[in-house]
N, C-alpha and C. Protein backbone atom coordinates (compact mmCIF):
# COMPACT_ATOMS: atom_id res chain seq x y z
N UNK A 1 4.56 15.44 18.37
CA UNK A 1 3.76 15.57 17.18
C UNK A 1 2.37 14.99 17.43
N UNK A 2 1.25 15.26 16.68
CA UNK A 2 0.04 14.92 17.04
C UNK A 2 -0.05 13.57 16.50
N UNK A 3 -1.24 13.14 17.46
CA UNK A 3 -1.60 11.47 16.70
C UNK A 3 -2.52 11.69 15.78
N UNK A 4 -2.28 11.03 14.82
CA UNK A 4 -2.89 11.03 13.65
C UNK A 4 -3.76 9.74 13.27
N UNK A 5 -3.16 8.74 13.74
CA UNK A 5 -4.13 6.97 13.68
C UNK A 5 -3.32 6.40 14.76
N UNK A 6 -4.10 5.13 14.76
CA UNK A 6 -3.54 3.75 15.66
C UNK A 6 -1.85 3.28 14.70
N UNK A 7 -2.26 3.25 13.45
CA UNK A 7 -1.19 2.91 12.47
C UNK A 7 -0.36 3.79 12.27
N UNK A 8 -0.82 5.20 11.93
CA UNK A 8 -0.21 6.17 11.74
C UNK A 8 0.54 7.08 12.61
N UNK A 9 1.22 6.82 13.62
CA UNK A 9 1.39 7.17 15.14
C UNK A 9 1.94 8.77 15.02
N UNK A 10 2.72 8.91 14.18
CA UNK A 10 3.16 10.48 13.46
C UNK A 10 3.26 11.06 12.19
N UNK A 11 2.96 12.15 11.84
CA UNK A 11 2.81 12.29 10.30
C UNK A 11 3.87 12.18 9.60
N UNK A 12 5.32 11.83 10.33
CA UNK A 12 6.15 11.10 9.35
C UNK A 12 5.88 9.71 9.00
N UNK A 13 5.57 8.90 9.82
CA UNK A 13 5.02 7.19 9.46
C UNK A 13 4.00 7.08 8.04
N UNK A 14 3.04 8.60 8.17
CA UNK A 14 2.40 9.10 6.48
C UNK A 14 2.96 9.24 5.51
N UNK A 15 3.59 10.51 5.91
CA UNK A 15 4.77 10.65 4.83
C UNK A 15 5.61 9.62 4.48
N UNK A 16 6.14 8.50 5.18
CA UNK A 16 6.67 7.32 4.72
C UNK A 16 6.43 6.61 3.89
N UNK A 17 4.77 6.30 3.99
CA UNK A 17 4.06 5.39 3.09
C UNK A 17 3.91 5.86 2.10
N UNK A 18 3.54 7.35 2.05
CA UNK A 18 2.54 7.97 0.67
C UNK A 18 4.17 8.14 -0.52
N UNK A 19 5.93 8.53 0.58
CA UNK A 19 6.87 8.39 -0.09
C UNK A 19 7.29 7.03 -0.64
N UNK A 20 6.85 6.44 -0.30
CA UNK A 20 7.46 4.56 -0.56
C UNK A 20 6.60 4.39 -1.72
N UNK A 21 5.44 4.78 -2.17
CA UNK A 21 4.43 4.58 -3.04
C UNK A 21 4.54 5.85 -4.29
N UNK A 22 5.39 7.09 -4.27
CA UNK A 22 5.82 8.41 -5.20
C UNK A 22 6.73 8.03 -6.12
N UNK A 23 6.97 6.33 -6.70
CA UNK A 23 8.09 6.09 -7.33
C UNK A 23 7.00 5.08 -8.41
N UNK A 24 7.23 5.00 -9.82
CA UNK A 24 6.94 4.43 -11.03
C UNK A 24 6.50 2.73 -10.50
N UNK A 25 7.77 2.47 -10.94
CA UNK A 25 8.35 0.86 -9.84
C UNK A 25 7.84 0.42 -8.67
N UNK A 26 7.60 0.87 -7.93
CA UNK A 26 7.23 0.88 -6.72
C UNK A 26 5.77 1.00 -6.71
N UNK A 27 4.89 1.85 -6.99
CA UNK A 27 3.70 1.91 -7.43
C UNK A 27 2.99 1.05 -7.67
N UNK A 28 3.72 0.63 -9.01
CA UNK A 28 3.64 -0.88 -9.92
C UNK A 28 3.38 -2.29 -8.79
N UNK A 29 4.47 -2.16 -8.21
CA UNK A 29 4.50 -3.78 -7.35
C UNK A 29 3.50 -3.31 -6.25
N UNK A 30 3.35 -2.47 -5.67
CA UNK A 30 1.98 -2.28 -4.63
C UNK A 30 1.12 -2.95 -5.34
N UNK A 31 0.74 -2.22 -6.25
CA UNK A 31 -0.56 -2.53 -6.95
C UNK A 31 -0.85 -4.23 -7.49
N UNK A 32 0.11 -4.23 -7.90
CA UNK A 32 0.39 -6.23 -8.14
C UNK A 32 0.03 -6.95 -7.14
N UNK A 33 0.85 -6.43 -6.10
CA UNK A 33 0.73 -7.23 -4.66
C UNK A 33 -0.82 -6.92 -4.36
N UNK A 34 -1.63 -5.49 -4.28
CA UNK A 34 -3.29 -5.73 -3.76
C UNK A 34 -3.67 -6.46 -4.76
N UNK A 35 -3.23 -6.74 -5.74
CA UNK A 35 -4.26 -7.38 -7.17
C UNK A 35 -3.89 -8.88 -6.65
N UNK A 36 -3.16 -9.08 -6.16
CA UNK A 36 -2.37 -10.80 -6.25
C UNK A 36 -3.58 -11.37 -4.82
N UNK A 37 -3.32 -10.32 -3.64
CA UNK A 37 -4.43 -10.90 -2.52
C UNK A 37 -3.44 -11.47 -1.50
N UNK A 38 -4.23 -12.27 -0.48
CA UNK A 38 -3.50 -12.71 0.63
C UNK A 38 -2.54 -13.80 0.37
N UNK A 39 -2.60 -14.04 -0.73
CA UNK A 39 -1.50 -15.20 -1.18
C UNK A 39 -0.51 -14.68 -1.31
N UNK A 40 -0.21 -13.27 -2.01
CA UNK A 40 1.14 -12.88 -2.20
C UNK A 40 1.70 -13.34 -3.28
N UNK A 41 2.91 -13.01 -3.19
CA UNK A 41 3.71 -13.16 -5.05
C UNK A 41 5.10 -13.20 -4.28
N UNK A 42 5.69 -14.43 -5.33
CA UNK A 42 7.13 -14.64 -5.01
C UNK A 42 7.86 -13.29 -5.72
N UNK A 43 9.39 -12.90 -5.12
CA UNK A 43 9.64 -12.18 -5.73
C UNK A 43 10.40 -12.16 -7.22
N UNK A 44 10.42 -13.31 -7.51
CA UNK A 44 11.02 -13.95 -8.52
C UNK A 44 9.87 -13.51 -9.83
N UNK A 45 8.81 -13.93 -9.52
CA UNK A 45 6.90 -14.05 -10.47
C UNK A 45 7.26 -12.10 -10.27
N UNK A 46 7.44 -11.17 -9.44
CA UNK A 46 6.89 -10.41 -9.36
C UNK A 46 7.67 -9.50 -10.75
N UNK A 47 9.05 -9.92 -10.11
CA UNK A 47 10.52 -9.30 -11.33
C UNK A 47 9.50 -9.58 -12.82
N UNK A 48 9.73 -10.90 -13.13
CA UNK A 48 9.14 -11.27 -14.81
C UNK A 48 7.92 -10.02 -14.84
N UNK A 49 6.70 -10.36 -14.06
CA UNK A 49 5.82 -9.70 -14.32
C UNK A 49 5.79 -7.86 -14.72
N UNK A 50 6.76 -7.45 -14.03
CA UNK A 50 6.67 -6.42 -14.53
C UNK A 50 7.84 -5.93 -14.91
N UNK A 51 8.49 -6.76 -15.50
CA UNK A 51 10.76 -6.51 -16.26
C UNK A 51 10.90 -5.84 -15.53
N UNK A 52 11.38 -6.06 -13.92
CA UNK A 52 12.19 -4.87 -13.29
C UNK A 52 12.84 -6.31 -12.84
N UNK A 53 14.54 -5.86 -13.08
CA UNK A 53 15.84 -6.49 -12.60
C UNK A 53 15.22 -6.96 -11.32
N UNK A 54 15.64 -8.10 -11.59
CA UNK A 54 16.10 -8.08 -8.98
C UNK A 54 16.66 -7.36 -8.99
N UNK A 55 17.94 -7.28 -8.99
CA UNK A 55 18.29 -6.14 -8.19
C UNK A 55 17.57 -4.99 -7.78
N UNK A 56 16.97 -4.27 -8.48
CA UNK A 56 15.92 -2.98 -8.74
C UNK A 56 14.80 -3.49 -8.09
N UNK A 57 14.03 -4.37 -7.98
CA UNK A 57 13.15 -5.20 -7.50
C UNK A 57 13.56 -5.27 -5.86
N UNK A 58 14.54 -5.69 -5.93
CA UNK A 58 15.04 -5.20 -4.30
C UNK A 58 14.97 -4.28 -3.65
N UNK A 59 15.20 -3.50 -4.75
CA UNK A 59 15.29 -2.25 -3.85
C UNK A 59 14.18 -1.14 -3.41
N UNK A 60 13.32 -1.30 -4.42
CA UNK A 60 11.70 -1.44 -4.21
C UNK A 60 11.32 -1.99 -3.23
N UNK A 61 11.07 -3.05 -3.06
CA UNK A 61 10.47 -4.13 -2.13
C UNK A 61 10.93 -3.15 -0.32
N UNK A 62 12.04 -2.96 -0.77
CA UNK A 62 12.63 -2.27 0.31
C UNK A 62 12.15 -1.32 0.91
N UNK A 63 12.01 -0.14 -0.04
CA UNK A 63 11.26 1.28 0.26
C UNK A 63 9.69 0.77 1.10
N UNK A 64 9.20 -0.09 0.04
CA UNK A 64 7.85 -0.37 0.72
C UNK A 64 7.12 -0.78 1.55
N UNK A 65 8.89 -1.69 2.36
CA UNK A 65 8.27 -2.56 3.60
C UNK A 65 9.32 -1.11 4.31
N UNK A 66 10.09 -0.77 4.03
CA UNK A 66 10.39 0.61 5.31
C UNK A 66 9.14 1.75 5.60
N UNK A 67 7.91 1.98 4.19
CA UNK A 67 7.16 2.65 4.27
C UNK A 67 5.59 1.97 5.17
N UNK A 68 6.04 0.58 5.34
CA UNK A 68 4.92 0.41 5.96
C UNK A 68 4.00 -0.47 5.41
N UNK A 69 4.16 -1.35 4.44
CA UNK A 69 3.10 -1.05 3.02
C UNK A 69 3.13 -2.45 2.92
N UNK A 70 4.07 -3.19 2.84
CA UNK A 70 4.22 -4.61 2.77
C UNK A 70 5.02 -5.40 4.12
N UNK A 71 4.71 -6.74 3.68
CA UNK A 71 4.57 -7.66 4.41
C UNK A 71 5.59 -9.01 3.72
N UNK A 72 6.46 -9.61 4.12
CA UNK A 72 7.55 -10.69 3.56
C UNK A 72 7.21 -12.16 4.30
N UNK A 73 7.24 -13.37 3.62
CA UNK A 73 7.46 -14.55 4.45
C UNK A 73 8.49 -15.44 3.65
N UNK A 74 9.11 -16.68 4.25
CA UNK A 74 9.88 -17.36 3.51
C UNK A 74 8.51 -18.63 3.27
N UNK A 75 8.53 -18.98 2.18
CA UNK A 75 8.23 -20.40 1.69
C UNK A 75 8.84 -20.67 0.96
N UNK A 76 9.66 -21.97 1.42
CA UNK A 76 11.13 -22.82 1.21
C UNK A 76 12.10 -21.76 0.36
N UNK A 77 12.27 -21.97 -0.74
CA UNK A 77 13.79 -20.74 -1.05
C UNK A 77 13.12 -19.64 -1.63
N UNK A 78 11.65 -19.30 -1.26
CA UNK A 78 11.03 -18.35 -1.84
C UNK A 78 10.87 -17.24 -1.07
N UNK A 79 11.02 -15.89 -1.03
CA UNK A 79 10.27 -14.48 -0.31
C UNK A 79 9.07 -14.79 -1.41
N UNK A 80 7.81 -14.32 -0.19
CA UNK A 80 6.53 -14.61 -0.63
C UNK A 80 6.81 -12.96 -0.21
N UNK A 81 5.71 -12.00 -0.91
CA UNK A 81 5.60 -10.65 -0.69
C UNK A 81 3.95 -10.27 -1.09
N UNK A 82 3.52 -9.31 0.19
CA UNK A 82 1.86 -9.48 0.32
C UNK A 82 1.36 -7.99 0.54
N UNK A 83 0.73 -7.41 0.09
CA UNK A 83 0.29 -5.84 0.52
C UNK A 83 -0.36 -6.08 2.26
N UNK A 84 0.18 -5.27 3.17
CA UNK A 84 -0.48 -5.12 4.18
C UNK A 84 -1.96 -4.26 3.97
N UNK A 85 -2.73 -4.75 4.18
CA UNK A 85 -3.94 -4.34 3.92
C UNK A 85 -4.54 -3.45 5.12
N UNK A 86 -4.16 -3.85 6.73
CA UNK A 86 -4.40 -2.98 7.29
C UNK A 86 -4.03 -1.82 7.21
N UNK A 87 -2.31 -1.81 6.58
CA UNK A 87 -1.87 -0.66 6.71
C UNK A 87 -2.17 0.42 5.54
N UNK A 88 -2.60 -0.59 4.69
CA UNK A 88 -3.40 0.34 3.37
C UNK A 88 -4.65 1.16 4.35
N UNK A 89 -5.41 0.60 4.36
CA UNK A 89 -7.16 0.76 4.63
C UNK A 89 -6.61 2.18 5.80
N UNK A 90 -5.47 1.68 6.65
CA UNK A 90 -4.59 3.19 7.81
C UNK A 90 -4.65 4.45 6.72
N UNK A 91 -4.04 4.39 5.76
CA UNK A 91 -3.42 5.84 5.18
C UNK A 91 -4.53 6.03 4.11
N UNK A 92 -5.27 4.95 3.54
CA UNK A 92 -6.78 5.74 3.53
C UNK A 92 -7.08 6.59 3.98
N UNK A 93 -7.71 6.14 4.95
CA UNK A 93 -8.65 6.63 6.33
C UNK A 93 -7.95 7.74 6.64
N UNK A 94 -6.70 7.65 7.01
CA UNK A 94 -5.64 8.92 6.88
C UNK A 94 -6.12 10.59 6.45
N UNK A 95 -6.22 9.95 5.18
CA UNK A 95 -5.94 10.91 3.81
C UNK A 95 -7.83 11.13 3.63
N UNK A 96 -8.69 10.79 4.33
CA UNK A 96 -10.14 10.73 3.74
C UNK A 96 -10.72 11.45 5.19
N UNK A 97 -9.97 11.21 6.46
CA UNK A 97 -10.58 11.73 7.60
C UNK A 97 -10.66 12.95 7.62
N UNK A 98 -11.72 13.48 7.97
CA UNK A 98 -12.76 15.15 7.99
C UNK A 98 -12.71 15.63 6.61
N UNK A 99 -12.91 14.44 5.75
CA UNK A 99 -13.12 15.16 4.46
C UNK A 99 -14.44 15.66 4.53
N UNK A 100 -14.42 16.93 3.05
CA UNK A 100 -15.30 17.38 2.52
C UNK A 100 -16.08 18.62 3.53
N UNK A 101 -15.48 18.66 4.70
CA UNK A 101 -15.61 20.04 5.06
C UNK A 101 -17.47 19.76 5.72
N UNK A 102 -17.55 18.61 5.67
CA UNK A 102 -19.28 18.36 6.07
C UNK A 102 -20.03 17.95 4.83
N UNK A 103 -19.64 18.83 3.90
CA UNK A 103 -20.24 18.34 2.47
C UNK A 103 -20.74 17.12 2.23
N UNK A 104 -22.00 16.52 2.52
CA UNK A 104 -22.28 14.72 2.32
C UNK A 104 -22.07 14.04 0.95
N UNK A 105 -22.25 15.10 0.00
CA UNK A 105 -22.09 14.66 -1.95
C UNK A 105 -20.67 14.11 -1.79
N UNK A 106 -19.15 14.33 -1.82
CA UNK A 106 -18.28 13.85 -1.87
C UNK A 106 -17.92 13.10 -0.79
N UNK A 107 -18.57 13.23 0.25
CA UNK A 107 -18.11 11.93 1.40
C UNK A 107 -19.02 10.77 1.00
N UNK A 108 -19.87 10.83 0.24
CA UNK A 108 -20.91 9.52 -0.33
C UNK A 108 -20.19 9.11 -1.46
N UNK A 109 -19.69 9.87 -2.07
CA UNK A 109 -18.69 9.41 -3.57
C UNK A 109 -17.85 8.45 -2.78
N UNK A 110 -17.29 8.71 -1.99
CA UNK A 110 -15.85 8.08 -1.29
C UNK A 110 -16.43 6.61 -0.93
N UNK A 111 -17.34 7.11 0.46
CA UNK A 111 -18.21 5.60 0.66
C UNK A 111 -18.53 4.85 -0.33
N UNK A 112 -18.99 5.29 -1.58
CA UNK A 112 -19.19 4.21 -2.74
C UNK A 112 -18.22 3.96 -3.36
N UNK A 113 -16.81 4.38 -3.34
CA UNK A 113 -16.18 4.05 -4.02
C UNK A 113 -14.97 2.87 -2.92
N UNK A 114 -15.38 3.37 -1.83
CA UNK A 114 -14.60 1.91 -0.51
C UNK A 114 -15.56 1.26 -0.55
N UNK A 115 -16.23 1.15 -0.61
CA UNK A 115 -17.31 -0.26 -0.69
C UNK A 115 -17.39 -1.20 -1.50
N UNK A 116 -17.53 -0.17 -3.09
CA UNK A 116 -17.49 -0.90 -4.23
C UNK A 116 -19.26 -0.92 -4.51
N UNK A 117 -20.03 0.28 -3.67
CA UNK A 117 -21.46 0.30 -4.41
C UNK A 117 -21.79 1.48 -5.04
N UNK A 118 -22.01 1.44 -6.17
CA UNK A 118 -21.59 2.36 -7.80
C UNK A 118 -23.08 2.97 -7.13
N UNK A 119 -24.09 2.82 -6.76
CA UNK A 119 -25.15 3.39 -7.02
C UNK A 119 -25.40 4.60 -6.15
């Protein structure tokens, strides 16, 4: 199969991520986890925060570190849980490479909108 990134080694490892992230729940705690930062979120804080059971919470957490997407540590009886950020910024880049066909108007939208400069 062709290479597609350094991260992305086959377009199933894509399809992994963009599937680990096609679920309500799952969605949800990505997004928590980039909002939370390199500190991460216990998985205990993460359950309350958004009423999903542990159990269900488990099983999430699951999809997302099989898709690539997250990152786990222990601090003392805690799973700390952290968005991999490289592997975000991977399926970006992914999903944005030879955009726009040459077109510079929507490849400048994009650049301002990864940057974060509106102007």
């Amino acid at each position: 199969m062709e290479r597609i990134d350094r991260d992305f080694p086959d377009l199933s490892s894509a399809v992994a991520a963009l599937g680990a992230l096609a679920q309500t729940h799952r969605l949800a705690v990505f997004r928590e986890l980039v909002q939370a930062g390199s500190g991460g979120v216990a998985a205990g804080a993460l359950a309350k925060r958004l009423s999903i059971p542990p159990s269900s919470l488990s099983f999430h957490l699951s999809a997302l570190k099989k898709g690539g997407l997250i990152e786990e540590r222990r601090e003392g009886r805690s799973i700390i849980y952290t968005a991999d950020y490289a592997a975000m910024h991977a399926l970006v880049a992914f999903l944005l490479r030879n955009c726009c066909a040459g077109d510079a108007a929507p490849a400048e939208l994009i650049t301002q909108f990864a940057t974060g400069d509106p102007s």
